[in-house]
Protein backbone atom coordinates (compact mmCIF):
# COMPACT_ATOMS: atom_id res chain seq x y z
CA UNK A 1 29.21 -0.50 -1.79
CA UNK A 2 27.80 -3.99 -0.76
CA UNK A 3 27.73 -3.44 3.19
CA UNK A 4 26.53 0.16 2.31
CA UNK A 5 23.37 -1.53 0.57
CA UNK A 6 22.84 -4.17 3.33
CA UNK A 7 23.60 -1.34 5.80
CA UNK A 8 20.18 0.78 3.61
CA UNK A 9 18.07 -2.62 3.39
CA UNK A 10 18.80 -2.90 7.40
CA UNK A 11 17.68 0.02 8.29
CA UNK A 12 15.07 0.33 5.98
CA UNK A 13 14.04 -3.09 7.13
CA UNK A 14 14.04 -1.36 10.84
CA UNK A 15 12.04 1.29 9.81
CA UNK A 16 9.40 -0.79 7.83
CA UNK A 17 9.25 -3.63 10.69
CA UNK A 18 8.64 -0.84 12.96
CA UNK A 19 5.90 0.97 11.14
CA UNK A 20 4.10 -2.85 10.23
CA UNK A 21 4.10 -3.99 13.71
CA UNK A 22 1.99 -0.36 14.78
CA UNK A 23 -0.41 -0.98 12.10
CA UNK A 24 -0.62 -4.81 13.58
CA UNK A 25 -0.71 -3.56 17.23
CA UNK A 26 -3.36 -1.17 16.28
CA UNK A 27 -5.68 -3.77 14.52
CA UNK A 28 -5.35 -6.06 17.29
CA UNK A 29 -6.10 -3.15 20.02
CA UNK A 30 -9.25 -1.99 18.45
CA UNK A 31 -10.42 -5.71 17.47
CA UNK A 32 -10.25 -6.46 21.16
CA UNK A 33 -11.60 -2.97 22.27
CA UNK A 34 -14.24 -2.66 19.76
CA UNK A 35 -15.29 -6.57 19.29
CA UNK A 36 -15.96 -8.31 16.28
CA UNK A 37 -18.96 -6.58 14.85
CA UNK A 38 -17.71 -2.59 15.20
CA UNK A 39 -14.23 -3.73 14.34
CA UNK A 40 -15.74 -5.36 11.34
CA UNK A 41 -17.70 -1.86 10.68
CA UNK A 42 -14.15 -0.11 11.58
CA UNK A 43 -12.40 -2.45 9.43
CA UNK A 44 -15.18 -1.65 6.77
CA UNK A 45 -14.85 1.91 6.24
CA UNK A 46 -10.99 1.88 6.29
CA UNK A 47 -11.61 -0.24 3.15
CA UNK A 48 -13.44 2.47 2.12
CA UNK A 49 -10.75 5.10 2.48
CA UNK A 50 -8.11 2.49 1.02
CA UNK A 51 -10.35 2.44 -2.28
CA UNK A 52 -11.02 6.41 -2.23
CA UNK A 53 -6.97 7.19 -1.79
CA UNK A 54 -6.00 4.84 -4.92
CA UNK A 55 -6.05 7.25 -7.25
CA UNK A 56 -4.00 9.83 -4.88
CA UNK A 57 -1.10 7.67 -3.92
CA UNK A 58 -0.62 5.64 -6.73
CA UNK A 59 0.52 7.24 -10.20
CA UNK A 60 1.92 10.41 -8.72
CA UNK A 61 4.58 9.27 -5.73
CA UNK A 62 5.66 6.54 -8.35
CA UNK A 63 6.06 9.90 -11.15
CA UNK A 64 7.91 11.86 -8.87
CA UNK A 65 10.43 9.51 -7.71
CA UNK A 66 11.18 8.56 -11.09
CA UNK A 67 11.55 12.21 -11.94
CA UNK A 68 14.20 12.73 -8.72
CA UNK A 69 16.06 9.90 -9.07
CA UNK A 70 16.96 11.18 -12.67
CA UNK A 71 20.83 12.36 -13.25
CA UNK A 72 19.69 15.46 -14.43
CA UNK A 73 20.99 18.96 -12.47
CA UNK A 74 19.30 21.18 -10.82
CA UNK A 75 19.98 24.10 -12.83
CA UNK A 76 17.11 26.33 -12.45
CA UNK A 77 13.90 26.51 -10.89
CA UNK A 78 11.90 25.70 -14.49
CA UNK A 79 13.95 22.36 -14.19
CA UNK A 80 11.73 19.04 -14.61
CA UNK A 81 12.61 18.37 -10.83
CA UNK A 82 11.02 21.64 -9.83
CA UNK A 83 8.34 20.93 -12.18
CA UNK A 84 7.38 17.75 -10.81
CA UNK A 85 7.04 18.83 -7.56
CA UNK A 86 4.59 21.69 -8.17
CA UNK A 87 2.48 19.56 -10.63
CA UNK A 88 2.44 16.56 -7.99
CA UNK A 89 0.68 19.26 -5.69
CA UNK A 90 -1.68 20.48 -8.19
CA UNK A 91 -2.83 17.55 -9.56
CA UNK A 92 -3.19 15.86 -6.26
CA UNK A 93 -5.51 18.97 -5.37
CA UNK A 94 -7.44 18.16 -8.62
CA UNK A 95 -7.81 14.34 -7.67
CA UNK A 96 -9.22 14.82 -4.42
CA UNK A 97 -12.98 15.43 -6.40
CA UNK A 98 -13.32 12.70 -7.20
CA UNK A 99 -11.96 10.90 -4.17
CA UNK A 100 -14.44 12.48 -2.22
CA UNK A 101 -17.40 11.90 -4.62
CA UNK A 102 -16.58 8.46 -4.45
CA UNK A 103 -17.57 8.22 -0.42
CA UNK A 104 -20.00 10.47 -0.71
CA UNK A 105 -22.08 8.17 -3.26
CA UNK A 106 -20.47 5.57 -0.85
CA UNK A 107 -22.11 6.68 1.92
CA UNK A 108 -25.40 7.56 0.28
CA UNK A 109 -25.73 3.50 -0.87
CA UNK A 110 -25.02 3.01 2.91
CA UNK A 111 -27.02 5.06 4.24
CA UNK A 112 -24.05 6.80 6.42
CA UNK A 113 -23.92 10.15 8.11
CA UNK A 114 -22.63 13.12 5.98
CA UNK A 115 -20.61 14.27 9.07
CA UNK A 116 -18.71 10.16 9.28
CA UNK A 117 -18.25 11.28 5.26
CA UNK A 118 -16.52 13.98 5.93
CA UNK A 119 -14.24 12.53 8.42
CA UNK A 120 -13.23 10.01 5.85
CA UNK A 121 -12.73 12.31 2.88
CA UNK A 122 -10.53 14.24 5.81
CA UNK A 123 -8.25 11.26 5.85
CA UNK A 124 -7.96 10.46 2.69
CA UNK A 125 -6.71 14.01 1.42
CA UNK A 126 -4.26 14.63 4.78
CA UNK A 127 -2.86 10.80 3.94
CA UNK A 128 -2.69 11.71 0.65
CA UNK A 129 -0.36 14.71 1.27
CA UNK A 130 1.69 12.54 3.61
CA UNK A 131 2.47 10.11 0.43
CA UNK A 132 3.25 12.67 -1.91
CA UNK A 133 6.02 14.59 0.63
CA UNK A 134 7.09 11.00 1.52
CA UNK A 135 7.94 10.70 -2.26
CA UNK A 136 9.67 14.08 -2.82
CA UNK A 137 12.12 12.88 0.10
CA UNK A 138 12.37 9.40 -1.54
CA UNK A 139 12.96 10.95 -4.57
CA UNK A 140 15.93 12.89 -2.92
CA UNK A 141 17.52 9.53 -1.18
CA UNK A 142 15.90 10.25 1.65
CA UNK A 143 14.54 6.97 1.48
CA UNK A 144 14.49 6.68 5.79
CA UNK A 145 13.07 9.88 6.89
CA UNK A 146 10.64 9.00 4.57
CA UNK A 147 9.33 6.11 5.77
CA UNK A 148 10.03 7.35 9.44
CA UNK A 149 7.56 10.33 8.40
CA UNK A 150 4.94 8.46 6.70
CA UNK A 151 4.94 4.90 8.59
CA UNK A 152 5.64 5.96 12.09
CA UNK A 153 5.05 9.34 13.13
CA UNK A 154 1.38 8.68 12.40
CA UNK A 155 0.24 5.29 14.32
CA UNK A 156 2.36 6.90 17.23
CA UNK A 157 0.26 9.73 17.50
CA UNK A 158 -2.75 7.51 16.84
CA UNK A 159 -1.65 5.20 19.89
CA UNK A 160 -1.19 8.21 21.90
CA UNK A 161 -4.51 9.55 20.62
CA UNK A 162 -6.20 6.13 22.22
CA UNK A 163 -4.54 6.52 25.03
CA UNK A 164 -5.28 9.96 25.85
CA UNK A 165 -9.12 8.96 24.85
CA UNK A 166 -9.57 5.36 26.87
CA UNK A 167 -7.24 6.57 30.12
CA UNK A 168 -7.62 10.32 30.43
CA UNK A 169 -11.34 10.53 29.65
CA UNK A 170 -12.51 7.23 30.10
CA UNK A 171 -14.38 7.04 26.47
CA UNK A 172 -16.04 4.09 25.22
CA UNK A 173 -14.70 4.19 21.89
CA UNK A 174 -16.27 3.31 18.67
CA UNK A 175 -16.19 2.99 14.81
CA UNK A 176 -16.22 6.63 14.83
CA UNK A 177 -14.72 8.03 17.39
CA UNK A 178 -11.69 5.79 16.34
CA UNK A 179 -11.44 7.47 12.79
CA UNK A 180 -11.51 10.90 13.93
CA UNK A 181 -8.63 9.61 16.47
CA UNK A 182 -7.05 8.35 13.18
CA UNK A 183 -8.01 11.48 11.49
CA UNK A 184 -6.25 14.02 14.52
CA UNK A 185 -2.90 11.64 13.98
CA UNK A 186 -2.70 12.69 10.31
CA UNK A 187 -3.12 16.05 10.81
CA UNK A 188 -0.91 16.18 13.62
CA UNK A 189 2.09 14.38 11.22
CA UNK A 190 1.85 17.02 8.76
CA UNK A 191 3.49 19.44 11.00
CA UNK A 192 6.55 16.95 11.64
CA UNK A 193 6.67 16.37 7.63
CA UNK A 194 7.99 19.78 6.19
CA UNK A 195 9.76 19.44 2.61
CA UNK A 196 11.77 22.25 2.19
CA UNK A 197 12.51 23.13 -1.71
CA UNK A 198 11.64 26.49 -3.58
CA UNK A 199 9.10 25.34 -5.99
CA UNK A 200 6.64 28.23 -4.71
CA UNK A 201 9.50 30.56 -6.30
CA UNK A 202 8.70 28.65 -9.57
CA UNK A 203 7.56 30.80 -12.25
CA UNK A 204 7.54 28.64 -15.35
CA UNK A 205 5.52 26.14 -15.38
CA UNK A 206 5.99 23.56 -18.49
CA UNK A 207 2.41 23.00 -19.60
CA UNK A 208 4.13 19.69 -21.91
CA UNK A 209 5.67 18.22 -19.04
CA UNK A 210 2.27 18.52 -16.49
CA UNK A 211 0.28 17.15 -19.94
CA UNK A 212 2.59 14.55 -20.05
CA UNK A 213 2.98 13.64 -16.42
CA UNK A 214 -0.95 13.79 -16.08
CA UNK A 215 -1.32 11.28 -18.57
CA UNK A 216 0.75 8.89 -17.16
CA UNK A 217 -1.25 8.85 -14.25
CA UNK A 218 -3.74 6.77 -15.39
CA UNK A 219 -2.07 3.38 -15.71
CA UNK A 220 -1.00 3.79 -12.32
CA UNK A 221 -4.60 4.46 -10.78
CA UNK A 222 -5.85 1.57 -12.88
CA UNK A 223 -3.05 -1.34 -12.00
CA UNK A 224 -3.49 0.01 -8.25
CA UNK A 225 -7.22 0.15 -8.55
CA UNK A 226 -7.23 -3.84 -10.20
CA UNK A 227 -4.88 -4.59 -7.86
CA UNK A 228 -5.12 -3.35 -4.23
CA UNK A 229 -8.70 -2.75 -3.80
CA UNK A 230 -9.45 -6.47 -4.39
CA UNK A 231 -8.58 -6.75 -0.59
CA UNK A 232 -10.77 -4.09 0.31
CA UNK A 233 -13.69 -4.99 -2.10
CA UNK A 234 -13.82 -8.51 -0.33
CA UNK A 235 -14.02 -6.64 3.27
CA UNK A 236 -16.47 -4.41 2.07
CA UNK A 237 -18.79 -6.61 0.06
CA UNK A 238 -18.59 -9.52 3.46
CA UNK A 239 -19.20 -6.21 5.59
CA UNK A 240 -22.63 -5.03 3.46
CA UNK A 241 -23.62 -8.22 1.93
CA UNK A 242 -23.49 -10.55 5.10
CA UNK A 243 -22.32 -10.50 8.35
CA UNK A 244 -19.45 -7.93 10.00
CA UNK A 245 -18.19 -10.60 11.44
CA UNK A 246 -17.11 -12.26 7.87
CA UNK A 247 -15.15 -8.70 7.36
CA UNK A 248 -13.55 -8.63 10.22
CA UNK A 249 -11.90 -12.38 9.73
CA UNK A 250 -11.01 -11.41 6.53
CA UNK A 251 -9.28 -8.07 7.67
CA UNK A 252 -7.12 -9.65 10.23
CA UNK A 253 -5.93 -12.43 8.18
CA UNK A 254 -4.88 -9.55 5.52
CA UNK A 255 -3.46 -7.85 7.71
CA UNK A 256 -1.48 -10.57 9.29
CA UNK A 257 -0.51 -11.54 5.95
CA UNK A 258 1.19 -8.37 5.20
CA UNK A 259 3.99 -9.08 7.78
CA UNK A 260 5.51 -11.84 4.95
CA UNK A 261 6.02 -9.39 2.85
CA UNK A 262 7.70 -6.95 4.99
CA UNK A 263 11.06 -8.10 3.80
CA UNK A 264 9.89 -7.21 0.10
CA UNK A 265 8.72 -3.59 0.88
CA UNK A 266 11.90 -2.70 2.91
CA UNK A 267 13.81 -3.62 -0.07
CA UNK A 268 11.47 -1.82 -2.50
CA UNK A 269 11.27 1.16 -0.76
CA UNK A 270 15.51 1.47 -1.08
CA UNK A 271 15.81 0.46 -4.66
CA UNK A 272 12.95 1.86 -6.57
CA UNK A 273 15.37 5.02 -7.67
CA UNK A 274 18.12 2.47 -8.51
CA UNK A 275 16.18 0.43 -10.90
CA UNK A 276 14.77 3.55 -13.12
CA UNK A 277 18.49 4.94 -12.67
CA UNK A 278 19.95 1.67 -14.38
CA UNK A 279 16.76 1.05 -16.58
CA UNK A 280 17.35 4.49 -17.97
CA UNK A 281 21.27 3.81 -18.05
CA UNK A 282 20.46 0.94 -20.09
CA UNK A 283 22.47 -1.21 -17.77
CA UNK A 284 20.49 -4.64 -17.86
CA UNK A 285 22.99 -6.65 -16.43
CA UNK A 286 23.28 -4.64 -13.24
CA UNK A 287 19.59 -4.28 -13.03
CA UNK A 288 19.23 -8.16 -13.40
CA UNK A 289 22.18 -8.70 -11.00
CA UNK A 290 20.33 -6.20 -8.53
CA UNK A 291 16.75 -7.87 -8.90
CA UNK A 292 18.09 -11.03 -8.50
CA UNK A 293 19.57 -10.58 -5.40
CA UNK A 294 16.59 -8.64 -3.41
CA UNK A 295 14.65 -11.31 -4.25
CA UNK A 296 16.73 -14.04 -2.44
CA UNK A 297 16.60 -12.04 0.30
CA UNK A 298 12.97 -11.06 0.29
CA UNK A 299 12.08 -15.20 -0.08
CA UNK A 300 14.49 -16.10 2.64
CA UNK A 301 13.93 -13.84 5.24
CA UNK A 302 10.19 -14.37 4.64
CA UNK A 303 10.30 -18.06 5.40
CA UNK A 304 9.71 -17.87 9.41
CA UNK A 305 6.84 -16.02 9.34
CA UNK A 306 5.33 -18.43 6.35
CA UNK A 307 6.38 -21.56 8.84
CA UNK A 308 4.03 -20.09 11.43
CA UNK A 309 1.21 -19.33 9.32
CA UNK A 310 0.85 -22.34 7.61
CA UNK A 311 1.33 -24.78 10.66
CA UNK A 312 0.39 -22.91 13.64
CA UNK A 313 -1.91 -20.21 11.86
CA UNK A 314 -4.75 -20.62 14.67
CA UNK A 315 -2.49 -20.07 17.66
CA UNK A 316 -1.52 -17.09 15.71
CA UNK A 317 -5.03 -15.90 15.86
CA UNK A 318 -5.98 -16.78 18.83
CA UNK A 319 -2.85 -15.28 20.69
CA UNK A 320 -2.56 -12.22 18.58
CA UNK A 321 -6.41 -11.00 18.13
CA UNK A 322 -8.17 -12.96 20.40
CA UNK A 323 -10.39 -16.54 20.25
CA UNK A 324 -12.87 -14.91 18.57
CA UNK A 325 -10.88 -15.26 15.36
CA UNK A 326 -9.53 -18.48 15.52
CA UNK A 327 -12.14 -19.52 12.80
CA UNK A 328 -10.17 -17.30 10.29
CA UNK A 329 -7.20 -20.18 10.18
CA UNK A 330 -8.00 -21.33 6.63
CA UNK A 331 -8.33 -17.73 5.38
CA UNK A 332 -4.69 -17.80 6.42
CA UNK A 333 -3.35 -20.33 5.10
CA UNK A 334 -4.96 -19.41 1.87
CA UNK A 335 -3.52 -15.91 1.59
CA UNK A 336 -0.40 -17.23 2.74
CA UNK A 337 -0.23 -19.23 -0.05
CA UNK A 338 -0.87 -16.22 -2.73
CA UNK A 339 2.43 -14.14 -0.87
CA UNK A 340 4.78 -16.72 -1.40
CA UNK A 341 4.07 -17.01 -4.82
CA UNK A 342 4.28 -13.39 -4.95
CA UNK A 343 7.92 -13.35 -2.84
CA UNK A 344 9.10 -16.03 -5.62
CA UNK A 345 8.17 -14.16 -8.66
CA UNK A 346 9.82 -10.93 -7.07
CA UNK A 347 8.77 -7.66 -7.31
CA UNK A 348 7.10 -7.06 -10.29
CA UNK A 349 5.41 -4.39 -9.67
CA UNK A 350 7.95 -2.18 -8.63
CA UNK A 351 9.83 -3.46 -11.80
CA UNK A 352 7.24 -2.22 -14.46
CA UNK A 353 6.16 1.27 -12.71
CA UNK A 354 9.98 2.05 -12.79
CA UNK A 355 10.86 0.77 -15.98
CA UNK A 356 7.99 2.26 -17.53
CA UNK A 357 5.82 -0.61 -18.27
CA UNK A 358 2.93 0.06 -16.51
CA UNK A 359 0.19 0.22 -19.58
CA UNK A 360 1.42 -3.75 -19.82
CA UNK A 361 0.61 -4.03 -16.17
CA UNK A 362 -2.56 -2.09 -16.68
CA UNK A 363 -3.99 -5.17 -18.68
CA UNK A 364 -2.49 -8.04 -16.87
CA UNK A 365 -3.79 -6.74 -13.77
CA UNK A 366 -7.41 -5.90 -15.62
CA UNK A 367 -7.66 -9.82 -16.55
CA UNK A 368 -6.81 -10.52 -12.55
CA UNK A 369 -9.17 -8.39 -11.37
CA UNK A 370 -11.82 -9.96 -14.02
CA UNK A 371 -11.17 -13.65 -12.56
CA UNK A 372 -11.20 -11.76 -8.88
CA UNK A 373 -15.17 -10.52 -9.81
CA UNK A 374 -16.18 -13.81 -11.09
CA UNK A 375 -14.55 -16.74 -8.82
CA UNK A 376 -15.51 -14.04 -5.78
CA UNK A 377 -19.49 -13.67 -6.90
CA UNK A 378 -19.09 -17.82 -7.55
CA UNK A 379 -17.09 -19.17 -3.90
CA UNK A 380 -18.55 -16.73 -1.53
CA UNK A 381 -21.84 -18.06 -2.08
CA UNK A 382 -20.38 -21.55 -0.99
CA UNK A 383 -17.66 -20.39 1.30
CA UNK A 384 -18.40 -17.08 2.60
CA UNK A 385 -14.85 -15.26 3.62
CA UNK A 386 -13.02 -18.32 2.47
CA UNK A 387 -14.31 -17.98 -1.05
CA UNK A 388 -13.04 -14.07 -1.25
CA UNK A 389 -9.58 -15.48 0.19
CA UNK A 390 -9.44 -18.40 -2.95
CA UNK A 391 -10.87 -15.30 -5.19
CA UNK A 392 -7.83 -12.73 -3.51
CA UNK A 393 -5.16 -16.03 -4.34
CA UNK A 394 -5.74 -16.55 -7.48
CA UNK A 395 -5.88 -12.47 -8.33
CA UNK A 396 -2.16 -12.27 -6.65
CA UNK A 397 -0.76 -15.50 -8.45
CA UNK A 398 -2.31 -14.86 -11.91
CA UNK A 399 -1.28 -11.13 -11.93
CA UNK A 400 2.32 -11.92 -10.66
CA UNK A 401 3.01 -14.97 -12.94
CA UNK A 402 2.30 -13.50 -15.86
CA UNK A 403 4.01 -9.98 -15.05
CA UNK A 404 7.20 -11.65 -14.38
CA UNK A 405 6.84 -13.07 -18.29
CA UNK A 406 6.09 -9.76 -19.32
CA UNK A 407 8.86 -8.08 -18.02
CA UNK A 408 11.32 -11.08 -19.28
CA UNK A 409 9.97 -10.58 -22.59
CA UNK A 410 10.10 -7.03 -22.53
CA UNK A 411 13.43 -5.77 -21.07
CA UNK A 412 15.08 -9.28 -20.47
CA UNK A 413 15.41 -9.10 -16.69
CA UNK A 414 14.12 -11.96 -14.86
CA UNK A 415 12.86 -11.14 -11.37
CA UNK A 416 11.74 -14.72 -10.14
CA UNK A 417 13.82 -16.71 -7.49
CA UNK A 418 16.45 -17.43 -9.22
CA UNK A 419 19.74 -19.85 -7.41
CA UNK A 420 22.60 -18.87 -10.26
């Protein structure tokens, strides 16, 4: 049972390490192709789509894993399996309105084309569709294909998209030929992502469960909203506000950043149906045993890549994305600092959306995103990206700290490092 969890975290691990080091490769490709001001426009309107697609990929994957990973049969097509399914592609439908409302008033403040607003309202909804498939085969314990579908398939295409555009037909690529590259790939990894179930045979749809599951939504939009589009509210305020430039330092060190955590999400991605299996078992003692243990390994196998932030951040930079963005160093070191906290408080997140305490995370993470607004507004005046880094810290060690209480005080499970 032990080796066959390592044996899941490995290759999950694999899969996620894989997927992490094309979305890497691709930043530092297009920060070299483009240059530092239309990879800080590029960089810019991806924020953009990451604020627009909150609301699609956060609330209803989470739902319908939680759903699958129940005990209960599958019965009959009106089964709360079947449901789920059918209501996660309904209401995603329904929450793509307001998605794309959001860049078209987006683009309006901008002043951006209508045609560059449909491209990105394109992406959102086909990335959209990718998450929610990706959880129906999570869900199922498909936890690998999954991520092979959904992390992979797409920056392969998108690489082979580039190269197809730069050697083939010479193009001098820009902000926006480079999304509808990004846009093609998406499309193009629907047709390797088929989900095969009969909920079109389902006839019987239970209006209390799709009420219910609606509802519960919301929390989810709102933590994800507090909490992931501080990232991409710093890029896009540096990007309008003052200089590309600012953006695109910001967006590398973010992105680089993400590689500490990589241990974290491979681990997530494998035990998110465990923990609402056991949390719904009522088995705190495994669950705590379980946490416990993917943390130690999330901290530790972390610690490499924190070593060569912290003391050799600018050769990082410079080697990785060019000299141009040597200057982004501190940034570094700063966001560095917010991840480790974050590895040694463990995964709270993932603890409260599956043990269903994501109304307490809802607040916690609206008090974060508070102190984000104001120390932002106050230290970018003074420090320009720096100040959004300090701002982006203290969001990720405020939010985490006091989750990790939370949950304690809540279901007794304690998912800091721990040594015992």
């Amino acid at each position: 049972m032990v080796n066959k969890f390592y044996s899941k975290i490995f290759s999950s691990g694999a899969v996620n390490i894989v997927g992490i080091m094309l979305i890497a490769l691709s930043g530092i490709v297009l920060a070299r192709i483009l240059g530092v001001e239309k990879y800080g426009e590029y960089a810019t309107y991806m924020s953009i789509v990451a604020m627009a697609i909150i609301p699609l990929v956060n609330g209803i994957p989470q739902i319908v894993i939680r759903e699958l990973a129940s005990k209960e049969p599958k019965e009959n097509l009106s089964s709360r399996k079947y449901n789920v399914i059918a209501w996660s592609r309904s209401f995603l439908m329904f929450l793509c309105v307001p998605s794309a409302l959001f860049v078209l008033v987006n683009s309006w403040w901008q002043g951006t084309s209508y045609i560059m607003s449909a491209i990105l309202s394109t992406i959102i909804i086909t990335k959209a569709e990718l998450f929610r498939r990706g959880a129906i085969l999570t869900g199922n314990g498909r936890v690998i294909y999954a991520q092979t579908l959904v992390k992979i398939i797409p920056m392969i295409l998108f690489f082979l998209g580039l190269a197809i555009a730069v050697l083939a037909f010479d193009a001098k690529l820009n902000e926006k030929s480079t999304l509808m590259i990004f846009l093609s790939a998406l499309v193009a990894s629907l047709f390797f992502f088929r989900v095969k179930n009969k909920v079109f045979l389902l006839k019987n749809k239970n209006k209390s469960l799709y009420s219910m599951w609606s509802k519960s939504v919301a929390p989810f939009v709102f933590v994800a909203a507090f909490s992931l589009s501080v990232n991409e509210i710093s890029i896009i305020l540096l990007g309008n506000l003052y200089k590309s430039s600012h953006a695109a330092m910001l967006s590398v060190s973010i992105q680089s950043v993400n590689l500490i955590t990589l241990g974290m999400i491979s681990i997530n991605s494998i035990i998110s149906p465990k923990i609402a299996e056991l949390y719904s078992s009522e088995q705190v003692d495994k669950l705590q045993d379980l946490i416990t243990k993917i943390t130690k390994i999330s901290f530790f196998i972390s610690i490499p890549i924190i070593y060569v932030f912290f003391f050799h951040g600018e050769i990082f930079l410079s080697y990785v994305f060019g000299d141009a963005y040597r200057s982004a160093q501190a940034v570094l070191a700063i966001l560095t600092v917010s991840q480790v906290i974050n590895l040694i408080t463990g995964p709270v997140g993932l603890v409260a959306n599956m043990c269903g305490l994501e109304r307490m995370s809802l607040k916690i993470s609206g008090i974060s995103f508070v102190l984000f607004m104001i120390f932002g507004f106050i230290l970018v005046y003074f420090y320009g990206p720096l100040g959004f880094a300090i701002s982006i810290a203290i969001n990720v060690i405020f939010s985490n700290v006091v989750m990790s209480k939370v949950i304690y005080s809540k279901i007794g499970v304690k998912t800091w490092l721990r040594y015992k």
